[in-house]
C-alpha atoms as a PDB file:
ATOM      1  CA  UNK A   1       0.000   0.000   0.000  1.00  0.00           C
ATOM      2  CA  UNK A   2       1.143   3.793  -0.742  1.00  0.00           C
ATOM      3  CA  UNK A   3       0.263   6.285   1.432  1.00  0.00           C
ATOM      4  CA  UNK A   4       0.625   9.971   0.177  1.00  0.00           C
ATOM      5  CA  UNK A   5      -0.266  13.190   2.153  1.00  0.00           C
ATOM      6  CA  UNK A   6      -0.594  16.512   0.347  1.00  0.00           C
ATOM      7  CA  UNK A   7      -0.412  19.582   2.221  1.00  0.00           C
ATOM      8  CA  UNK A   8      -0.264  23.478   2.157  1.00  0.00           C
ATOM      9  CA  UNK A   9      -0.196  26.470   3.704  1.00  0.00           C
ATOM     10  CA  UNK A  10      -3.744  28.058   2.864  1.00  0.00           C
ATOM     11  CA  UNK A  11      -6.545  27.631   0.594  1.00  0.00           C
ATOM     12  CA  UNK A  12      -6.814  27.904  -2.647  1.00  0.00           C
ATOM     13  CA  UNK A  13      -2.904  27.345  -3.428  1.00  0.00           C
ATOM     14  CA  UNK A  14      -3.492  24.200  -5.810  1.00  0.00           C
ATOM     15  CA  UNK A  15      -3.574  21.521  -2.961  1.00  0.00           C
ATOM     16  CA  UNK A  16      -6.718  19.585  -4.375  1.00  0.00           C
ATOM     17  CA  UNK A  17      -4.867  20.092  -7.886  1.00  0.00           C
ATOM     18  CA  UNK A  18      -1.739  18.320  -7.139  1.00  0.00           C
ATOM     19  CA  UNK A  19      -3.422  15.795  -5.562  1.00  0.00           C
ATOM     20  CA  UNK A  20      -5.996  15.156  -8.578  1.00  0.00           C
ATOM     21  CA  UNK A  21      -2.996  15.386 -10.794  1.00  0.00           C
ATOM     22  CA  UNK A  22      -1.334  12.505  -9.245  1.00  0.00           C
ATOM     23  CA  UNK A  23      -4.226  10.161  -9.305  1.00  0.00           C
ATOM     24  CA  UNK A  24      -4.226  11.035 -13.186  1.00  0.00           C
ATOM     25  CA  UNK A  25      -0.616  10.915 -13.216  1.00  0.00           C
ATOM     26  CA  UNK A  26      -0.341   7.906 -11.410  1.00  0.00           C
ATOM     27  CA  UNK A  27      -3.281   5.251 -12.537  1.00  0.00           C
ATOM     28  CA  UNK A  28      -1.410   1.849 -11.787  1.00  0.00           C
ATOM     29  CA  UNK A  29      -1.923   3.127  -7.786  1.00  0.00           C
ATOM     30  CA  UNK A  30      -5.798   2.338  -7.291  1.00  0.00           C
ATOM     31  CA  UNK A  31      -6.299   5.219  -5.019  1.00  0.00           C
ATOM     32  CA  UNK A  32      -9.163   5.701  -2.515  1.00  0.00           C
ATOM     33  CA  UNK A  33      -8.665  10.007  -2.230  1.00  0.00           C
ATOM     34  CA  UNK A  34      -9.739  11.338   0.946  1.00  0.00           C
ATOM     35  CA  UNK A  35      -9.768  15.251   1.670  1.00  0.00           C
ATOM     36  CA  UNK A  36     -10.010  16.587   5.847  1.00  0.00           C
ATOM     37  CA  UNK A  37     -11.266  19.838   6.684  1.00  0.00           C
ATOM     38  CA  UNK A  38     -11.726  21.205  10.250  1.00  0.00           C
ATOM     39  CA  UNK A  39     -14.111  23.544  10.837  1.00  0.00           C
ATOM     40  CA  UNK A  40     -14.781  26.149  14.005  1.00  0.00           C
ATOM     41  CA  UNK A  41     -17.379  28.503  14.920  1.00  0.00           C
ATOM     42  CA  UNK A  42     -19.173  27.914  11.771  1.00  0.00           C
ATOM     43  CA  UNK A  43     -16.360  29.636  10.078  1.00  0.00           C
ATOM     44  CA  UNK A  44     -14.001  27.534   7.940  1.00  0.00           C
ATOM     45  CA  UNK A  45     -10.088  27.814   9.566  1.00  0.00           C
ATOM     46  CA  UNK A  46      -8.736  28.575   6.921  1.00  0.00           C
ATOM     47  CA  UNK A  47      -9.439  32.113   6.508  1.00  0.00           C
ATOM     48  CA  UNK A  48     -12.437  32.613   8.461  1.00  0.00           C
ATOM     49  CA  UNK A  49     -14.827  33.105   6.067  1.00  0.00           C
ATOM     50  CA  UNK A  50     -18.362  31.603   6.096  1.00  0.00           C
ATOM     51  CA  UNK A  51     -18.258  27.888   4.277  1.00  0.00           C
ATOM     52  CA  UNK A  52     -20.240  24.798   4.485  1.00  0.00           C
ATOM     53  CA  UNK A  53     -17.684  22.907   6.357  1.00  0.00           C
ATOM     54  CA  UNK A  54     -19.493  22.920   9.393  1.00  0.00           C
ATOM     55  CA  UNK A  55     -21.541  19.374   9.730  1.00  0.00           C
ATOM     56  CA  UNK A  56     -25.389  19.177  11.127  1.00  0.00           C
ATOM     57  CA  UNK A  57     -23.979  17.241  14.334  1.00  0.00           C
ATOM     58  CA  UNK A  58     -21.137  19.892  14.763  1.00  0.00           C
ATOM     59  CA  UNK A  59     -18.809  17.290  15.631  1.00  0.00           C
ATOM     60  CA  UNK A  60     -17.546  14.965  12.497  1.00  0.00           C
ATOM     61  CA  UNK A  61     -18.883  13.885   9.480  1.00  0.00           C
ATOM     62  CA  UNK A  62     -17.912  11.610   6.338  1.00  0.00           C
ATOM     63  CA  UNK A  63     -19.463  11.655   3.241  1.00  0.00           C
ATOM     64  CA  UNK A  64     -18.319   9.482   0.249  1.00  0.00           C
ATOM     65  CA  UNK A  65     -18.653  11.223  -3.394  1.00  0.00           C
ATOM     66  CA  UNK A  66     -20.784   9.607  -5.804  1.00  0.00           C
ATOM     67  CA  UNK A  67     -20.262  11.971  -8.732  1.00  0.00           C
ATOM     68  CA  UNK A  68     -17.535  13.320 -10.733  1.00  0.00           C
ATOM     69  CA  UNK A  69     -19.721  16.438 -11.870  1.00  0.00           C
ATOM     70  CA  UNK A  70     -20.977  17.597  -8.497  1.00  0.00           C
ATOM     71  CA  UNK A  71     -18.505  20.603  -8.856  1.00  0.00           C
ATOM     72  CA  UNK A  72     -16.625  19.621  -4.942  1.00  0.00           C
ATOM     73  CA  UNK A  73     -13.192  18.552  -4.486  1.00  0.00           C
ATOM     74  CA  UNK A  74     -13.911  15.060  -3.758  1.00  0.00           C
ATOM     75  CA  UNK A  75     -15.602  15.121  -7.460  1.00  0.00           C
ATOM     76  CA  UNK A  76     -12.611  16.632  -8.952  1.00  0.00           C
ATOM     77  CA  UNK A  77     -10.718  13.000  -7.320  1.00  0.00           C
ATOM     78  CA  UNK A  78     -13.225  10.866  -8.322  1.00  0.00           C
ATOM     79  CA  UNK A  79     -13.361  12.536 -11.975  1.00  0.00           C
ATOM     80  CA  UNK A  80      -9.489  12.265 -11.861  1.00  0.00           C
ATOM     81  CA  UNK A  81      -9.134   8.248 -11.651  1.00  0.00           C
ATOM     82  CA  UNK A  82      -9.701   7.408  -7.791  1.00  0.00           C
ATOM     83  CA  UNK A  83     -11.580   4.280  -7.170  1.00  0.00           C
ATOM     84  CA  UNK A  84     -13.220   6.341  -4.063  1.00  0.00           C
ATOM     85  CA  UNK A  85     -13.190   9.812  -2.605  1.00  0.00           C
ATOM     86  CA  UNK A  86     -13.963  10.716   1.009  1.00  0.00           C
ATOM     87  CA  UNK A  87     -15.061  14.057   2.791  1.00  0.00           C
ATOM     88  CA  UNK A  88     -13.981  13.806   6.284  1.00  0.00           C
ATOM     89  CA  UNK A  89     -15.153  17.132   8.524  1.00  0.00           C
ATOM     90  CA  UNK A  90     -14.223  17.392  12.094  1.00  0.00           C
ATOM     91  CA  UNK A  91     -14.603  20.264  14.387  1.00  0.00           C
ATOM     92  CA  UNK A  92     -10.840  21.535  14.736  1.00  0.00           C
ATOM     93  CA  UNK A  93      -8.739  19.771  17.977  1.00  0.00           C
ATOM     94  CA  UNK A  94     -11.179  16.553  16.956  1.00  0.00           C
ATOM     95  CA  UNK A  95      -9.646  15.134  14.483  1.00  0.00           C
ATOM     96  CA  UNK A  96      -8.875  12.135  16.783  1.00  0.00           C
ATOM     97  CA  UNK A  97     -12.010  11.280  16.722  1.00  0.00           C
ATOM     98  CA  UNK A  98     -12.612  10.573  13.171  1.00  0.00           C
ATOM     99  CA  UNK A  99      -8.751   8.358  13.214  1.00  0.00           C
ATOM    100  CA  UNK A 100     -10.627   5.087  14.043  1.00  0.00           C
ATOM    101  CA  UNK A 101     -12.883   5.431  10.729  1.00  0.00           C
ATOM    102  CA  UNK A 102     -10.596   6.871   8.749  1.00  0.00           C
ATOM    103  CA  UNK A 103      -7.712   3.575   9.311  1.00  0.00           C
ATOM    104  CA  UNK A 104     -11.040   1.542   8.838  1.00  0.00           C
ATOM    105  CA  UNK A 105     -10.859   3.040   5.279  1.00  0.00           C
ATOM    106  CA  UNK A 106      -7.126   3.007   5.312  1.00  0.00           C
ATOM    107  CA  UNK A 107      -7.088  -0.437   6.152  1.00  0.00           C
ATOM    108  CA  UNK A 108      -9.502  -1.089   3.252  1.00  0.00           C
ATOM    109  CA  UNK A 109      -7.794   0.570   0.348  1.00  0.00           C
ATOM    110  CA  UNK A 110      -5.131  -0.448  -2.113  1.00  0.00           C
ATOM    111  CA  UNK A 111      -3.353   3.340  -2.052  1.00  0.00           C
ATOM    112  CA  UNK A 112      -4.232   6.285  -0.341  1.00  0.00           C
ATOM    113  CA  UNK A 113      -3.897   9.905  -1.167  1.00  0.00           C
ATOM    114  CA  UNK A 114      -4.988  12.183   1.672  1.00  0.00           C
ATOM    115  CA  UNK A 115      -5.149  16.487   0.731  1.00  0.00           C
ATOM    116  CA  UNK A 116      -4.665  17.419   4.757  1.00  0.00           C
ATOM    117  CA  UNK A 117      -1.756  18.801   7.152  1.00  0.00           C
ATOM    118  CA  UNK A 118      -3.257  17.745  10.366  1.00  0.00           C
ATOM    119  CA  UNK A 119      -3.207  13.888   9.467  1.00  0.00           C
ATOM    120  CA  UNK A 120       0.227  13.674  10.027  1.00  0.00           C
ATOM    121  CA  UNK A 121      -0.204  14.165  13.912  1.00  0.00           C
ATOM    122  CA  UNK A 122      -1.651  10.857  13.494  1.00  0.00           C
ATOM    123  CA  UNK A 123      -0.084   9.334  10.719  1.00  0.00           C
ATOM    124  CA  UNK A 124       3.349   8.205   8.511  1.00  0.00           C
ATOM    125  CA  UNK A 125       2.761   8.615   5.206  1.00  0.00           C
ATOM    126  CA  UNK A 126       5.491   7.508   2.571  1.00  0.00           C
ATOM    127  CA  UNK A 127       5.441  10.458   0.881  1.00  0.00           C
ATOM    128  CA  UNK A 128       4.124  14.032   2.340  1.00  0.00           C
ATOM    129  CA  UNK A 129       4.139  17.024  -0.026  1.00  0.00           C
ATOM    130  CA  UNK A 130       3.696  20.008   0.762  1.00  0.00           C
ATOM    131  CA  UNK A 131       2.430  23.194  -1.581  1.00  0.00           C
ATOM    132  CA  UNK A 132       3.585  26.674  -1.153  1.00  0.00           C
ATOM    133  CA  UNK A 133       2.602  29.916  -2.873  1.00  0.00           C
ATOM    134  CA  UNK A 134       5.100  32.871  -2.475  1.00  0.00           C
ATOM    135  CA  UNK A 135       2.052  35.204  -3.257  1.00  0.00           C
ATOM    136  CA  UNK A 136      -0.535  34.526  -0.507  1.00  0.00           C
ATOM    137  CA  UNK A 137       0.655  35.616   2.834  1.00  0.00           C
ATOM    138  CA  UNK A 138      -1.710  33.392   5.206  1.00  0.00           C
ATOM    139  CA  UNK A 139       0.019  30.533   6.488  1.00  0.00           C
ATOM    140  CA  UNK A 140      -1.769  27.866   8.666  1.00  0.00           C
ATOM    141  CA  UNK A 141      -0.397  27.003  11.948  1.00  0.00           C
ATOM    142  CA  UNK A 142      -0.490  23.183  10.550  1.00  0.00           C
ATOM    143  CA  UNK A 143       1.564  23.458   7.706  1.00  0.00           C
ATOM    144  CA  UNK A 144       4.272  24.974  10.106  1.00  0.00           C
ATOM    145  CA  UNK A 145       4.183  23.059  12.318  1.00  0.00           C
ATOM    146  CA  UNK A 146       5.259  19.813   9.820  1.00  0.00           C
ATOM    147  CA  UNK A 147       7.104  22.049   7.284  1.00  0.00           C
ATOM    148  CA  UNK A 148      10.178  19.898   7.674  1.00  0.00           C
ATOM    149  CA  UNK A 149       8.680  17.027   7.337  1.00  0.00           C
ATOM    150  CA  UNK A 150       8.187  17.323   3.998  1.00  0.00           C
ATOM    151  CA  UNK A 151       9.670  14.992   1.012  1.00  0.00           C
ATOM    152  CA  UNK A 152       9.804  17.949  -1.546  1.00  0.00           C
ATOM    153  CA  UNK A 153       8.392  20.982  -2.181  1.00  0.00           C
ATOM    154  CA  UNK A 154       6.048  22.342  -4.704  1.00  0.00           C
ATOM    155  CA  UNK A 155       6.271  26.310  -5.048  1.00  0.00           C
ATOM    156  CA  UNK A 156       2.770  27.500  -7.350  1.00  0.00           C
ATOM    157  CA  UNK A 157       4.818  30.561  -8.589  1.00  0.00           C
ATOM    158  CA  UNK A 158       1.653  31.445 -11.303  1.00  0.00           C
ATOM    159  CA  UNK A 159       3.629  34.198 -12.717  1.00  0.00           C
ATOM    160  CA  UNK A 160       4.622  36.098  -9.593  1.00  0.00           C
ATOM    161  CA  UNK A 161       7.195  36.758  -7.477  1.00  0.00           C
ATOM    162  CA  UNK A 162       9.156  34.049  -5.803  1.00  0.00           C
ATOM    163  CA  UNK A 163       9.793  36.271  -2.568  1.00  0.00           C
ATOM    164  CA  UNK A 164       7.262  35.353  -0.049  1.00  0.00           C
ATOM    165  CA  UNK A 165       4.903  37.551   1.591  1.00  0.00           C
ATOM    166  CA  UNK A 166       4.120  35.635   4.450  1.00  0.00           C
ATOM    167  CA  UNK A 167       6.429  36.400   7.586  1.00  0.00           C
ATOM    168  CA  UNK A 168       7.752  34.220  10.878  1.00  0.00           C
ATOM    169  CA  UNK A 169       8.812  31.298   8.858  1.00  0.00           C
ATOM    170  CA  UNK A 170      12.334  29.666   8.249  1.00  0.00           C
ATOM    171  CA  UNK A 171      12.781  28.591   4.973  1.00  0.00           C
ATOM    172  CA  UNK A 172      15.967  26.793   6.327  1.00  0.00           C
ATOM    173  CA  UNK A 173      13.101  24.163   7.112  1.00  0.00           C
ATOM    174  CA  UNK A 174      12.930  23.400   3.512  1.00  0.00           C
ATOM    175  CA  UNK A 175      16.992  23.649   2.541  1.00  0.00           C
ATOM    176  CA  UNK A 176      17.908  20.518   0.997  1.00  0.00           C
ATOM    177  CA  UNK A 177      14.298  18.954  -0.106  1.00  0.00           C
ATOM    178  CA  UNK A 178      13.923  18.668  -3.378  1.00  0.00           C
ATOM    179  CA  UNK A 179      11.473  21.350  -4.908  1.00  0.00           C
ATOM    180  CA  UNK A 180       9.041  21.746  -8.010  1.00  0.00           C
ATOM    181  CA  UNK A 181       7.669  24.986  -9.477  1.00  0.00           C
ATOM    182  CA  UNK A 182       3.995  24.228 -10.320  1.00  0.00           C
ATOM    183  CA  UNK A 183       1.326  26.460 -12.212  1.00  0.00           C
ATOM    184  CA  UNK A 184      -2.181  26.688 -12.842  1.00  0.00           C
ATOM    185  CA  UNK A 185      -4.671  24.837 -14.012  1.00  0.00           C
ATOM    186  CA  UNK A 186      -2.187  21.780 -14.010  1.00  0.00           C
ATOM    187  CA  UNK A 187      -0.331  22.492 -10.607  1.00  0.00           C
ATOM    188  CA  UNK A 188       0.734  19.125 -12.187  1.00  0.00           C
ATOM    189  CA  UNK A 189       4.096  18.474 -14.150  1.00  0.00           C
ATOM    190  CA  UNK A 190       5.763  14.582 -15.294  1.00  0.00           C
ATOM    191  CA  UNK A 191       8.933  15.700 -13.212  1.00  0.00           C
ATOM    192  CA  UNK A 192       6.383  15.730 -10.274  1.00  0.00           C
ATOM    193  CA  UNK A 193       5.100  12.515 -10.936  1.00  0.00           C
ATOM    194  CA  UNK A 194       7.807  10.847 -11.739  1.00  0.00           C
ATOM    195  CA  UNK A 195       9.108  11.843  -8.509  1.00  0.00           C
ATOM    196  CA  UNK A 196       6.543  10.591  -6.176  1.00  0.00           C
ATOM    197  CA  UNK A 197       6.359   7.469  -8.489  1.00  0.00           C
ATOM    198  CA  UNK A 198      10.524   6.873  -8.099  1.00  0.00           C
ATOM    199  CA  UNK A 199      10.187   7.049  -4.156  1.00  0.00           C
ATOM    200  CA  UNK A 200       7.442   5.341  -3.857  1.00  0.00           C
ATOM    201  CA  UNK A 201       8.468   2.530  -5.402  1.00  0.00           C
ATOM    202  CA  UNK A 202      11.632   3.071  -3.466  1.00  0.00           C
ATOM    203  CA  UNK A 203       9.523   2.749  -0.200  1.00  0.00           C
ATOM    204  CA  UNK A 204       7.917  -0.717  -1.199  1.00  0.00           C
ATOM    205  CA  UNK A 205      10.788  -2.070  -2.382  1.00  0.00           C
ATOM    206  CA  UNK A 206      12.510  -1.343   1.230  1.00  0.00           C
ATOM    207  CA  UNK A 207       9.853  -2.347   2.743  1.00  0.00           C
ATOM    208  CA  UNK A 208       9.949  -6.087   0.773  1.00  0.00           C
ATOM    209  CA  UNK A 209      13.552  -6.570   1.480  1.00  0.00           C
ATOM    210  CA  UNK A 210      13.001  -5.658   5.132  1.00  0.00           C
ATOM    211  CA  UNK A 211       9.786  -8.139   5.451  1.00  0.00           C
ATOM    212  CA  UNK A 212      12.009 -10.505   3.608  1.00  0.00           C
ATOM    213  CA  UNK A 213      14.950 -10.177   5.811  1.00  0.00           C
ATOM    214  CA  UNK A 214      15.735 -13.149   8.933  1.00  0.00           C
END
């Protein structure tokens, strides 16, 4: 099984892109796509602006996409190759709650690409990338807190400046990952790819030598 985690530091920055791209990219991985969002307050955490995060129950909620034309992000998975695509909603400091469900459907996959930063305070992925754009200045608390635990980068430059305009963090957490340059609509290039597909198959094939081992 892979396990890939795509992350970023706000909305709207390409994460559901890059994630869609490698489910096209990538067919031969039969992906079940899941995407988190935490909500608060009826505001979405991202920017605090009014969304429909926020579930009936106000406490979690998952909701399995049926259509690639619905016009949602899980769609745009779905419409992209993955076998199934997942909504998970928790209020924000529950995610914890919705972990036994979600390694349920973990457990039940072949591969598994997640768009989220928080999952990784409960899960190893193989492969966590992480999207950044230079040009938006918000810069969730999530994505710095497991900056350095990225495998590469992917910078959505889309034509502007490469100097960031968000402040208080250390891009020596990044110095030495490897890093992409994406742009819209793609947010999707073969070097990409090809990346995640060479270290993924570096990851299985370490972890068949190791089961292998006496």
């Amino acid at each position: 099984m892979a396990i890939v985690v795509v992350g970023g530091h706000s909305r709207n920055i390409g994460k559901t892109a890059v994630a869609a791209g490698l489910i096209a990219h990538l067919p031969q991985y039969h992906w079940t796509a899941f995407k988190v969002t935490q909500y608060g307050h009826g505001f979405c955490t991202a920017n605090g602006e009014p969304c429909d995060c926020q579930t009936d129950d106000h406490t979690l909620a998952f909701s399995e996409e049926r259509s690639t034309t619905s016009g949602t992000d899980t769609a745009r998975f779905l419409a992209a190759g993955a076998e199934r695509s997942i909504w998970v909603r928790t209020r924000v400091g529950m995610l914890a709650e919705a972990m036994p469900r979600i390694r349920k459907e973990i457990a039940a996959a072949e591969d598994v690409i997640i768009e989220s930063n928080s999952i990784l305070q409960f899960l190893k992925p193989d492969l966590y990338l992480t999207v950044l754009d230079p040009g938006t200045a918000d810069f969730k608390d999530s994505a710095r807190l497991f900056l350095d635990r990225a495998d590469a980068v992917l910078i959505n430059t889309a034509g502007h400046s490469l100097v960031p305009r968000w402040s208080g963090v250390s891009l020596r957490l990044i110095e030495g990952k490897p890093q992409f340059e994406i742009t819209p609509p793609d947010y999707m290039t073969h070097e990409v790819a090809d990346f995640v597909e060479r270290r993924l198959h570096e990851v299985q094939t370490g972890q068949m030598r190791f089961r292998g081992e006496t």
